[in-house]
Protein backbone atom coordinates (compact mmCIF):
# COMPACT_ATOMS: atom_id res chain seq x y z
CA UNK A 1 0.00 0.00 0.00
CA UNK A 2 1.11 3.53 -0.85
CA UNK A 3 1.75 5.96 1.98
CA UNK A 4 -0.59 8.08 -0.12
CA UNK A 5 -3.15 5.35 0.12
CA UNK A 6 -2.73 4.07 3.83
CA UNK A 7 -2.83 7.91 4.68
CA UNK A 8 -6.18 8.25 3.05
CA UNK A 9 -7.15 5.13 5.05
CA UNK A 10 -6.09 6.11 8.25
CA UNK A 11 -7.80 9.12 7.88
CA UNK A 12 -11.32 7.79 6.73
CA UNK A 13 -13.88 8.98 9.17
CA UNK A 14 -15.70 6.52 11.69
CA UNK A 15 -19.41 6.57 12.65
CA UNK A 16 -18.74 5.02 15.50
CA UNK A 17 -21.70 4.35 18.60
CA UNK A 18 -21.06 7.57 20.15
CA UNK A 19 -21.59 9.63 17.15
CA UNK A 20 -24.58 7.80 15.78
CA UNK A 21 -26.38 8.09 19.27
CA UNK A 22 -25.37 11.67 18.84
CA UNK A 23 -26.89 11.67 15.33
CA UNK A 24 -29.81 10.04 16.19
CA UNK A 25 -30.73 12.59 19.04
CA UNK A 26 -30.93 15.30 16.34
CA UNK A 27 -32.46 13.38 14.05
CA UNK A 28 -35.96 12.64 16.35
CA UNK A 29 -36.16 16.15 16.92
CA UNK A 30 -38.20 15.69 13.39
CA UNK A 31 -41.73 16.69 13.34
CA UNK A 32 -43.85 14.25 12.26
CA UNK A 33 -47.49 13.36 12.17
CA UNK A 34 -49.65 13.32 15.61
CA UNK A 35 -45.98 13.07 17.07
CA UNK A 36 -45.86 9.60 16.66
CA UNK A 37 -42.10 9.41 15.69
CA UNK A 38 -42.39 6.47 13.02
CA UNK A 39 -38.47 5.86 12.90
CA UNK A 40 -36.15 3.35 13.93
CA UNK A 41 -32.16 3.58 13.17
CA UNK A 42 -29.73 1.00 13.00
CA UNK A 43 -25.86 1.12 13.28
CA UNK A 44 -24.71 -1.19 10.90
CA UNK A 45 -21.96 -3.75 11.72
CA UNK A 46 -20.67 -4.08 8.05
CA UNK A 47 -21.65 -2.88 4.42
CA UNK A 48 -21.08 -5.40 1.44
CA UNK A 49 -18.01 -5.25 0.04
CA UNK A 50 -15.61 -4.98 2.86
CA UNK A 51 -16.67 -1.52 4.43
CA UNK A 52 -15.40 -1.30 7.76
CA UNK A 53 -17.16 -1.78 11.40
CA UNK A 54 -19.87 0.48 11.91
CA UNK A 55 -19.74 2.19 8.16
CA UNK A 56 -23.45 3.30 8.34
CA UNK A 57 -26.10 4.10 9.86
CA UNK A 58 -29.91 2.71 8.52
CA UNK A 59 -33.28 3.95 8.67
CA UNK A 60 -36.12 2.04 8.78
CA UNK A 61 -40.31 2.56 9.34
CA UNK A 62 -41.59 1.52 12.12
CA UNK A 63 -44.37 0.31 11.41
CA UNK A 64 -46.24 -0.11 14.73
CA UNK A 65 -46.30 3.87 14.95
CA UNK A 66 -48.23 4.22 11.50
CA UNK A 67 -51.82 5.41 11.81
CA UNK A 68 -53.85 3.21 9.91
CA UNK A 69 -56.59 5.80 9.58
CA UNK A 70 -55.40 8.83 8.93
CA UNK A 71 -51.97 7.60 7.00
CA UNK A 72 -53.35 3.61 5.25
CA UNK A 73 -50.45 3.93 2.29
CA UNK A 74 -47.90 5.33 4.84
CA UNK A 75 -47.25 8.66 2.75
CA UNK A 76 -46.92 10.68 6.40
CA UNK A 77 -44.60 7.82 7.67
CA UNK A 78 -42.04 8.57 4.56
CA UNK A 79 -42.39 12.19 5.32
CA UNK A 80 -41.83 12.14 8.78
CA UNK A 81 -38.90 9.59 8.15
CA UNK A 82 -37.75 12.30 5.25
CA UNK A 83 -37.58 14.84 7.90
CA UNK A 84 -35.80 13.03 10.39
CA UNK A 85 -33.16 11.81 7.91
CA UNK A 86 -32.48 15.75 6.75
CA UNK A 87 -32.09 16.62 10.28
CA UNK A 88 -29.53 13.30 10.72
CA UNK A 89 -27.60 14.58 7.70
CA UNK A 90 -27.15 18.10 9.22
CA UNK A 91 -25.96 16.87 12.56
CA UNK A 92 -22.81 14.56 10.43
CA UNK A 93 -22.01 17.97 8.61
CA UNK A 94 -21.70 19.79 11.63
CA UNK A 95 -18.70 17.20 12.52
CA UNK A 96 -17.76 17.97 9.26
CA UNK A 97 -18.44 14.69 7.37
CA UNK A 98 -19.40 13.93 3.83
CA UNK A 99 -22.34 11.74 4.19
CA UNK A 100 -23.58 9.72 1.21
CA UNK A 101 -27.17 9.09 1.42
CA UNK A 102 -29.03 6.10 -0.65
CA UNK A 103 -32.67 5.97 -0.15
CA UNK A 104 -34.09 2.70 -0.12
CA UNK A 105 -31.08 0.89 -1.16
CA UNK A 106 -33.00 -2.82 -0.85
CA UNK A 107 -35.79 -2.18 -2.76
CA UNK A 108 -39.03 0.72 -2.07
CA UNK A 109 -41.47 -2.07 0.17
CA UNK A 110 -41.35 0.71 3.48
CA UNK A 111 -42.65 -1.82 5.76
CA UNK A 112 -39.85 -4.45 5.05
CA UNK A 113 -36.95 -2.70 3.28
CA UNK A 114 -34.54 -0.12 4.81
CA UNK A 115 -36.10 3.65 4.07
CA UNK A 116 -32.35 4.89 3.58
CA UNK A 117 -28.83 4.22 4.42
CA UNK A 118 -26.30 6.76 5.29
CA UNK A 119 -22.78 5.87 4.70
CA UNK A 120 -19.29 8.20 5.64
CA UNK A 121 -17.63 8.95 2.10
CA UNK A 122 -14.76 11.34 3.81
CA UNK A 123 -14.58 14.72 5.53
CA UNK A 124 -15.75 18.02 4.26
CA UNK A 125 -16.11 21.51 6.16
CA UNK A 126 -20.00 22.71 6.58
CA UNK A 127 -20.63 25.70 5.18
CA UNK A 128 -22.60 28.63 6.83
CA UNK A 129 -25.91 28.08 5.28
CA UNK A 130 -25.70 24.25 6.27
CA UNK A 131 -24.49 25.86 10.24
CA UNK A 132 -27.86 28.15 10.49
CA UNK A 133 -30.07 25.33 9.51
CA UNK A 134 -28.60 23.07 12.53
CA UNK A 135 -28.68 25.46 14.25
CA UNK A 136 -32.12 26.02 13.69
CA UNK A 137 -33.02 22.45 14.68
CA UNK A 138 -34.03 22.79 18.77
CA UNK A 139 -35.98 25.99 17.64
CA UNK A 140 -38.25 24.65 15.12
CA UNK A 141 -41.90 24.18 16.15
CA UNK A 142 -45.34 23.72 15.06
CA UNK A 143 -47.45 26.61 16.39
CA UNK A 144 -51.27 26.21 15.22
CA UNK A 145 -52.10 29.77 17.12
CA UNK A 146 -53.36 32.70 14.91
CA UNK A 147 -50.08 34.54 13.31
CA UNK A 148 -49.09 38.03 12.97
CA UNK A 149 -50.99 39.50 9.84
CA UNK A 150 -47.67 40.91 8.25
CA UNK A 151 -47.71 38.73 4.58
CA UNK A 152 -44.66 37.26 3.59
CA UNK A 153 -42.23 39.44 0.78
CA UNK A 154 -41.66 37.75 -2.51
CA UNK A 155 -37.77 37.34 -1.40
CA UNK A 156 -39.01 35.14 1.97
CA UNK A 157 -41.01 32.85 -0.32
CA UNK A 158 -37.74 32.61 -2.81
CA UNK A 159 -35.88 31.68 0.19
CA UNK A 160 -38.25 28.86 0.74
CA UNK A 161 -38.40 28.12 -2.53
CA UNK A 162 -34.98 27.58 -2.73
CA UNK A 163 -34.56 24.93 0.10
CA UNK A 164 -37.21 23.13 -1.47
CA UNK A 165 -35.55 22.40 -4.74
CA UNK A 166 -32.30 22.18 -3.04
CA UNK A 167 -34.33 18.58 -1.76
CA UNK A 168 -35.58 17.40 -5.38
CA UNK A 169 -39.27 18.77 -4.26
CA UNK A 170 -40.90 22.05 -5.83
CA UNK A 171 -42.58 25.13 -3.77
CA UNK A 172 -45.26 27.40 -4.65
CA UNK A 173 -47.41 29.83 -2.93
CA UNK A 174 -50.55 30.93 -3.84
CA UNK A 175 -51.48 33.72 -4.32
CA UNK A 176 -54.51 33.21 -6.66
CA UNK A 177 -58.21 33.89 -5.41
CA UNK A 178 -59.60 31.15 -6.76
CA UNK A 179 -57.22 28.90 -5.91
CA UNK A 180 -57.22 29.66 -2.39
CA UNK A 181 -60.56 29.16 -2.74
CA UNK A 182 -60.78 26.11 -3.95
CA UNK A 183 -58.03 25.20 -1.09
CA UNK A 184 -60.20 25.98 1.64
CA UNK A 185 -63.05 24.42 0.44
CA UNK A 186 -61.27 20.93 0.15
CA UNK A 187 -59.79 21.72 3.67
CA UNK A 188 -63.36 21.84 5.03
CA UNK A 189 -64.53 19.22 3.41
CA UNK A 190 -61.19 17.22 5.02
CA UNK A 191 -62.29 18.61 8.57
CA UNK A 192 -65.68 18.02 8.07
CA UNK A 193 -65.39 14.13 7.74
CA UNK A 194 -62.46 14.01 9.98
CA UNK A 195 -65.03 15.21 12.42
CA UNK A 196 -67.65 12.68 11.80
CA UNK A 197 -65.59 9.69 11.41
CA UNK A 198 -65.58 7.66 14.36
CA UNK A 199 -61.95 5.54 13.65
CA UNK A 200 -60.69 8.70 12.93
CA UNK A 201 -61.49 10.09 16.25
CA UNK A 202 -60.56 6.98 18.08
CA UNK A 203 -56.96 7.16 16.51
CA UNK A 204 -56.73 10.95 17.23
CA UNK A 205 -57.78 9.86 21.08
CA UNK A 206 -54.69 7.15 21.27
CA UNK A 207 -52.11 9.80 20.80
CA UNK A 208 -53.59 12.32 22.19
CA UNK A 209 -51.74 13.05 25.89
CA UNK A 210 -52.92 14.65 28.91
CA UNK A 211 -50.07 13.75 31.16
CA UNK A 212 -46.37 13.69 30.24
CA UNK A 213 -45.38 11.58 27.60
CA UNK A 214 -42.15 11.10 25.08
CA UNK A 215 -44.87 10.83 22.09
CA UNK A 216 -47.98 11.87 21.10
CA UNK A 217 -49.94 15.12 20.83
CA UNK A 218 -49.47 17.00 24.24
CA UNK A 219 -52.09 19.55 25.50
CA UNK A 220 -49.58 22.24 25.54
CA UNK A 221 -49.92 22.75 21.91
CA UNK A 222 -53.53 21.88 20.99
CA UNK A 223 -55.84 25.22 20.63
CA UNK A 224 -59.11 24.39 21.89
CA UNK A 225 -61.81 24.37 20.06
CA UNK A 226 -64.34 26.37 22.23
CA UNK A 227 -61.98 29.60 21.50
CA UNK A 228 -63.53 31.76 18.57
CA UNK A 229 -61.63 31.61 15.79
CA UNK A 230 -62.42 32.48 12.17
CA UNK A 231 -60.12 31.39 9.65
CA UNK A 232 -59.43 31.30 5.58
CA UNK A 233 -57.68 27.84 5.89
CA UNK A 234 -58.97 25.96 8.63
CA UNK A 235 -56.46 23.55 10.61
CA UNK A 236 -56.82 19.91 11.51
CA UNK A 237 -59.01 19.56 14.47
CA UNK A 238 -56.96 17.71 17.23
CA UNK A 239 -59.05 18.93 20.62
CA UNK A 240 -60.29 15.92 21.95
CA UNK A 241 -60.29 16.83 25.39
CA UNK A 242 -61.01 20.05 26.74
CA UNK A 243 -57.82 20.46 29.99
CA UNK A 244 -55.37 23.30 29.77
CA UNK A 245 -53.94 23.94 25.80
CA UNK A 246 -52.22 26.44 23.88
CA UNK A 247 -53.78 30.12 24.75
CA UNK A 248 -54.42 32.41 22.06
CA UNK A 249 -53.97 36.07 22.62
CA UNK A 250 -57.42 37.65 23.43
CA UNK A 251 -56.81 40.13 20.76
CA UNK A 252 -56.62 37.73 17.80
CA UNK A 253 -59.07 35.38 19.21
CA UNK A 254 -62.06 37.19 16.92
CA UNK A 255 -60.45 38.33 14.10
CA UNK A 256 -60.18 36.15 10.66
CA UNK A 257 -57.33 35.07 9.67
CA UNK A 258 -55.76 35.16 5.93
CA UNK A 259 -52.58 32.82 6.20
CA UNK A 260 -49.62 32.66 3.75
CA UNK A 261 -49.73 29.07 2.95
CA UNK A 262 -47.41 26.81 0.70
CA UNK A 263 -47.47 23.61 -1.41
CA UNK A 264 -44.53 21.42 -1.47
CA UNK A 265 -44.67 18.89 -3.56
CA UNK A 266 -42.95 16.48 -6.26
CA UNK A 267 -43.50 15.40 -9.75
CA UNK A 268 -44.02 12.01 -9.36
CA UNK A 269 -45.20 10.29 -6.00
CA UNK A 270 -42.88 6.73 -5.71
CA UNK A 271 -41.48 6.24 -2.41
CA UNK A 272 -38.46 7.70 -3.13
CA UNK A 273 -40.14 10.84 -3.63
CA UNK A 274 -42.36 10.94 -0.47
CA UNK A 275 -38.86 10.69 1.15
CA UNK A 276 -37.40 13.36 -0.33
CA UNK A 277 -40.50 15.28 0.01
CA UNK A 278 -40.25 15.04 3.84
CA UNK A 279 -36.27 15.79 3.59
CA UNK A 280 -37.43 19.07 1.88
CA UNK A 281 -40.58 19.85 4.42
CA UNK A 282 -37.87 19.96 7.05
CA UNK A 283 -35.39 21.92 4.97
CA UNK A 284 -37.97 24.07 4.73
CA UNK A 285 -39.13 24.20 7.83
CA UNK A 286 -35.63 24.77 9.45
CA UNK A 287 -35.22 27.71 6.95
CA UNK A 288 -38.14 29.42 7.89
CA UNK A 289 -36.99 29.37 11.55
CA UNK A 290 -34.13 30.85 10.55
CA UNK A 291 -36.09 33.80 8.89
CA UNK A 292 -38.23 33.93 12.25
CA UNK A 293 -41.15 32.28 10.55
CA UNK A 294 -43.53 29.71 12.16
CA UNK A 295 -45.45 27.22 10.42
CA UNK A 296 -48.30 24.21 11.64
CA UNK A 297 -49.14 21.80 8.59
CA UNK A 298 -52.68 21.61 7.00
CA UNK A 299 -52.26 18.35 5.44
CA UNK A 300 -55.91 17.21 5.97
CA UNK A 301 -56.85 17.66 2.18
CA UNK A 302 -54.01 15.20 0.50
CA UNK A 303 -54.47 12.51 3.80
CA UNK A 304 -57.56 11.71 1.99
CA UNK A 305 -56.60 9.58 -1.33
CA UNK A 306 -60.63 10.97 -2.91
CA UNK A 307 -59.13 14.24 -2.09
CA UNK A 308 -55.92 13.98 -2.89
CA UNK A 309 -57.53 13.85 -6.61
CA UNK A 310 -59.15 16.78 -6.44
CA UNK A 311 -56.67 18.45 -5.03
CA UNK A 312 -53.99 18.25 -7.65
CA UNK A 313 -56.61 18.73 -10.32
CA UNK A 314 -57.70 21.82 -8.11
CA UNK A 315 -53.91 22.63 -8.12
CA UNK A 316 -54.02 22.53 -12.14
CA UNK A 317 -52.29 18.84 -11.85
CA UNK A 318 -48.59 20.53 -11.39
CA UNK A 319 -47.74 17.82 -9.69
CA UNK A 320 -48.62 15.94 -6.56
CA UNK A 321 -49.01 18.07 -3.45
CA UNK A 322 -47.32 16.31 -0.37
CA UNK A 323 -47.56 18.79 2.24
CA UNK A 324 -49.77 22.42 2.83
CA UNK A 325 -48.17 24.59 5.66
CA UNK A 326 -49.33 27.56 7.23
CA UNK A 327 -46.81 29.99 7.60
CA UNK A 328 -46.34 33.43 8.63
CA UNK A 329 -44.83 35.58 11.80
CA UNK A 330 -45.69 34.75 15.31
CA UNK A 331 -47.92 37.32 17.00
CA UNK A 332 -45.37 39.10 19.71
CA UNK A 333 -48.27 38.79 22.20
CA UNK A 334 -48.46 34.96 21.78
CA UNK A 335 -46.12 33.35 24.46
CA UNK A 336 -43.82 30.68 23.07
CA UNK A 337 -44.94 27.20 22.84
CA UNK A 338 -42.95 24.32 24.44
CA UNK A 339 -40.93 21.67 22.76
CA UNK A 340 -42.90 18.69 21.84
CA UNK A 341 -41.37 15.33 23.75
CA UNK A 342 -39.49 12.76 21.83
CA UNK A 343 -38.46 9.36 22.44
CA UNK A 344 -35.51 8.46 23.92
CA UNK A 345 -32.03 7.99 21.68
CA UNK A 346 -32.07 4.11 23.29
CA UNK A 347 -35.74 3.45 22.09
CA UNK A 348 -34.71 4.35 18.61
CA UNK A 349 -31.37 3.20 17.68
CA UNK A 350 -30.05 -0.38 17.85
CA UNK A 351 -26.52 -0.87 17.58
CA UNK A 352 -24.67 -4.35 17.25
């Protein structure tokens, strides 16, 4: 061997236990849907052809955390499991790490077949952008409370835009009458069966928490019902119990709201890109914390395969819609919500 070669070799970067564990506690800090952290990760012993000890680091569904109501054909699960693996990749660059990411290197069956693998190809320096979206990581949060009205500037949505793409997913925001129109009609019509379906309500009841929890959807940032609210887009009913939830300033409690929202979305729907669609909800996401945005989904309309339809033909068929956020400025009167709990590292990562 060269001294060229055995340098390169002795310098080859190691994901060993302590780092994935690390990796892994960034990576559940992931939103994903009704909290119910669908992930597992796996430190790989070996790769196939002679990779070394602990070489990569797997991510697979778990499958006993997907809601078989609200999510049948596990398109949430891939998001969530998108989201967690963009926030995985962020915490390797920070160590300054080249990670090389396959998604579903086995074959695209979610509930037997690895989601993606993450493998070490070498060291590289993260660059600033890459820093503020890390950093942005503990900050992110879904707020569902009326925003501040100020409307986003054309350069904001570019912004967003950007990360999108920067994912293999596409961003628009719309701005069109009709179209918004058309939005919150299918919205309603999403709430209004949610509402009347009795599984639905059942499996909205089993993660739904009133006491301290690691999963699940905590009181502290449900807004109940009984508060007066008008709304343009109206958001996925989750109040199921009426205890102590998120407060609303009294101030915006009456007035109707008129949300920037935006469509994320890819051109085909495969596995694949449900993955990368939830890789680019979270770049997204994590860039509009950055830009002191917050955001709650409205993903209601596409949970429904019927109106899924009608909501890409609604959408003029550019593609299929995987996520609809709310975004906009928090009201400086709301008080902050707390962090949602997450499972613990050891619940979610097996090593050999």
């Amino acid at each position: 061997m060269s001294t060229e070669a055995a340098q390169s070799v002795s310098c080859s970067p190691e994901l060993t236990t302590g780092l994935a564990r690390e990796v892994v506690a960034t990576a559940v800090a992931a939103p994903s849907i009704h909290n119910t952290q669908p992930w597992l990760w796996y430190l790989d012993p070996a790769l196939p052809g002679g990779a070394p000890a602990g070489a990569a680091l797997t991510l697979r569904a778990d499958v006993d955390r997907q809601l078989g109501v609200v999510d049948p054909d596990g398109r949430q699960l891939l998001l969530s499991c998108g989201a967690a693996l963009h926030n995985a990749t962020l915490a390797l660059r920070m160590h300054g790490l080249d990670p090389r990411i396959t998604l579903f290197p086995d074959g695209d069956d979610l509930r037997t077949r690895p989601l993606a693998r993450i493998a070490l190809a070498g060291r590289r320096p993260p660059v600033d952008a890459e820093c503020a979206l890390a950093a942005a990581i503990p900050h992110r949060h879904t707020d569902r409370r009326p925003f501040d009205p100020r409307p986003l500037t054309p350069s904001t949505v570019d912004r967003l835009r950007v990360a999108a793409e920067a994912q293999g997913a596409w961003l628009t925001a719309p701005t069109d009458r009709t179209l918004r129109l058309q939005v919150a009609v299918l919205l309603s019509r999403a709430a209004w069966i949610e509402a009347h379906d009795t599984d639905y309500q059942a499996e909205l009841a089993l993660w739904s928490r009133t006491a301290p929890a690691p999963d699940g959807i905590p009181r502290s940032v449900v807004v109940p019902t009984e508060v007066t609210r008008q709304s343009e887009f109206p958001l996925r009913d989750l109040d199921v119990d009426l205890t102590a939830a998120a407060g609303i300033a009294p101030e915006l409690a009456g007035s109707i709201e008129h949300p920037d929202i935006l469509l994320i979305g890819t051109d085909a729907d495969t596995p694949v890109d449900r993955l990368r669609a939830g890789e680019a909800m979270q770049r997204v996401l994590l860039t509009a914390t950055t830009l002191g945005l917050v955001t709650s989904p409205m993903s209601q309309a596409i949970d429904m395969a019927g109106l899924r339809e009608r909501f890409r033909a609604a959408t003029g068929g550019l593609g299929h819609v995987q996520m609809i956020l709310r975004v906009g400025y928090p009201h400086p009167d709301s008080p902050a919500t707390p962090a949602t709990a997450r499972r613990r590292v050891e619940d979610v990562l097996r090593v050999p």
